[in-house]
C-alpha atoms as a PDB file:
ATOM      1  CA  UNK A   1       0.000   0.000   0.000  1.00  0.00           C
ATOM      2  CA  UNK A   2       3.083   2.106   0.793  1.00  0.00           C
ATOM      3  CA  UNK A   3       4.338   1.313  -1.927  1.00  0.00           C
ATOM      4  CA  UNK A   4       1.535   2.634  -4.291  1.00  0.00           C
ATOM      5  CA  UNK A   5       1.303   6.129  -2.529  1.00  0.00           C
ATOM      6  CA  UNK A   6       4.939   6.518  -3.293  1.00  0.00           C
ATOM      7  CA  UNK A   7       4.488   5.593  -6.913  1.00  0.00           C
ATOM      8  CA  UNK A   8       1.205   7.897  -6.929  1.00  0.00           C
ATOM      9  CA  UNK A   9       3.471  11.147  -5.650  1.00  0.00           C
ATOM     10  CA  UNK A  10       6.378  10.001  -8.091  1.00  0.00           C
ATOM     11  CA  UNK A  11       3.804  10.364 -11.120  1.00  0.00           C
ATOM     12  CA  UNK A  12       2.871  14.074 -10.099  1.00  0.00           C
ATOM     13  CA  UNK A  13       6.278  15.140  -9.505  1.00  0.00           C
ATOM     14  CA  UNK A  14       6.859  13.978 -13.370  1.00  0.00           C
ATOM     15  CA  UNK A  15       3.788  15.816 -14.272  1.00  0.00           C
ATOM     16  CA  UNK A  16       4.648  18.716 -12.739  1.00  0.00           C
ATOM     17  CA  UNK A  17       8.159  18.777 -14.302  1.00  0.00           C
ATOM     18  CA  UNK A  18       6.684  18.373 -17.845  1.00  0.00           C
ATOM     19  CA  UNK A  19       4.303  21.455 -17.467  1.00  0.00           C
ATOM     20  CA  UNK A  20       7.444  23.890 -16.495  1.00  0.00           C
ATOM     21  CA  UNK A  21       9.538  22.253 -19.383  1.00  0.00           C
ATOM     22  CA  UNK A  22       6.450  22.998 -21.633  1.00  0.00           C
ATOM     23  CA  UNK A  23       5.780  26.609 -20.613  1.00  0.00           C
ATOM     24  CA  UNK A  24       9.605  27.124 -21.226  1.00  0.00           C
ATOM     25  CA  UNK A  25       9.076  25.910 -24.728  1.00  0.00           C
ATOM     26  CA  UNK A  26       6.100  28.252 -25.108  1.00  0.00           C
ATOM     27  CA  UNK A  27       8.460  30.945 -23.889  1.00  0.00           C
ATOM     28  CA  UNK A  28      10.760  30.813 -25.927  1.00  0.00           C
ATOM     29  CA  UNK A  29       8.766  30.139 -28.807  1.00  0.00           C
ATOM     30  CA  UNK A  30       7.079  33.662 -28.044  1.00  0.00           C
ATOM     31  CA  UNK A  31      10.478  35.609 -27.903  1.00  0.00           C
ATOM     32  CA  UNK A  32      11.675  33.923 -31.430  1.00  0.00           C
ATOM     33  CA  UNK A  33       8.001  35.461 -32.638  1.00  0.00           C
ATOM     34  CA  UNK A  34       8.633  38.264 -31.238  1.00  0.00           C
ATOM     35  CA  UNK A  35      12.048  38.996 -32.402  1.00  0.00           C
ATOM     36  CA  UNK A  36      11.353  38.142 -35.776  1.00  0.00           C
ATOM     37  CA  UNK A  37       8.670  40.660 -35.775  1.00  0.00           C
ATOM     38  CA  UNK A  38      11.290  43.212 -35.164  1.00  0.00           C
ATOM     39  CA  UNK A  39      13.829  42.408 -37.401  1.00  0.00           C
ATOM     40  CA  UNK A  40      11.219  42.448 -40.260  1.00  0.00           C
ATOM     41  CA  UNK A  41       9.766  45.373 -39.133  1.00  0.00           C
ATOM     42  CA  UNK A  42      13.324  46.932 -39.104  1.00  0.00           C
ATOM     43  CA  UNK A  43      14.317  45.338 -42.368  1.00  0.00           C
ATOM     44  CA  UNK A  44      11.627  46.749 -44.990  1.00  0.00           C
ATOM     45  CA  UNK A  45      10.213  49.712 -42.237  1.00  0.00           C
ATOM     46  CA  UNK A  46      12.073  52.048 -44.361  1.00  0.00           C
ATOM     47  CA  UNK A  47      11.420  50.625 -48.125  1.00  0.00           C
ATOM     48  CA  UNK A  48       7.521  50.275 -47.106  1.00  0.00           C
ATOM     49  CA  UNK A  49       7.912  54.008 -45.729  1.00  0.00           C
ATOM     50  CA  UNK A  50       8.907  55.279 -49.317  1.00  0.00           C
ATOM     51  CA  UNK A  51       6.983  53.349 -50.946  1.00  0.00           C
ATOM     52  CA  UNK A  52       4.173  55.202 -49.063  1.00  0.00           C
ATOM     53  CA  UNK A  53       5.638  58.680 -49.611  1.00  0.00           C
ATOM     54  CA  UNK A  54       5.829  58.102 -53.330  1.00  0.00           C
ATOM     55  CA  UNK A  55       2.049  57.037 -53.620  1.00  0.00           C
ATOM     56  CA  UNK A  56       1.688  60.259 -51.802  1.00  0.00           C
ATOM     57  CA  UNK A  57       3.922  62.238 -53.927  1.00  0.00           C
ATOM     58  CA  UNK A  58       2.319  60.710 -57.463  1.00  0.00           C
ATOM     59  CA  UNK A  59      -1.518  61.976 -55.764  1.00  0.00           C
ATOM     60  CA  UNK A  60      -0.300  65.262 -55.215  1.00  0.00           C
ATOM     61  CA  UNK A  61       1.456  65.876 -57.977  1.00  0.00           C
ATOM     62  CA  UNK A  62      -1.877  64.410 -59.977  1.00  0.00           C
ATOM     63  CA  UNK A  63      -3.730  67.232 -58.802  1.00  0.00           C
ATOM     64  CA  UNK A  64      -6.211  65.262 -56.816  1.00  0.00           C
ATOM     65  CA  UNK A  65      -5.110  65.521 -53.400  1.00  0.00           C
ATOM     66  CA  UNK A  66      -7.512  67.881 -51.102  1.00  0.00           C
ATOM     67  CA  UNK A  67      -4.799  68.443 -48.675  1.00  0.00           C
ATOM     68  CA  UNK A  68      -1.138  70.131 -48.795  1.00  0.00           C
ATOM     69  CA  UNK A  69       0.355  67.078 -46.777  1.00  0.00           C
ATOM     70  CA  UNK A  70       0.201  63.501 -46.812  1.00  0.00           C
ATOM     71  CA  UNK A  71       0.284  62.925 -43.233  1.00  0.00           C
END
């Protein structure tokens, strides 16, 4: 009977280690997610930004923009 307590307790102490490996996973998962977000966000911010002010530049120069600024 002793015996199967112990092994009862031993099987929730393995449980319980398998959930904190898990939500370390899941961490870490999350910060490569979010650090590729960055990087791509740094990598083509500044072509998507141009590409933007261009657009606005063709409109205004078009004649069909109602405001000075494209802001």
């Amino acid at each position: 009977m002793l015996e199967h307590l112990r092994n009862l307790l031993q099987a929730r102490r393995v449980d319980r280690d398998e959930a904190g490996a898990s939500a370390v996973e899941y961490g870490l998962l999350v910060a490569g997610i979010a650090a590729l977000i960055v990087a791509v966000v740094f990598l083509f911010g500044g072509m998507i930004s141009d590409t933007f002010n261009d657009t606005c530049a063709t409109i205004q120069a078009d004649g069909q923009s109602t405001s000075n600024s494209c802001t």
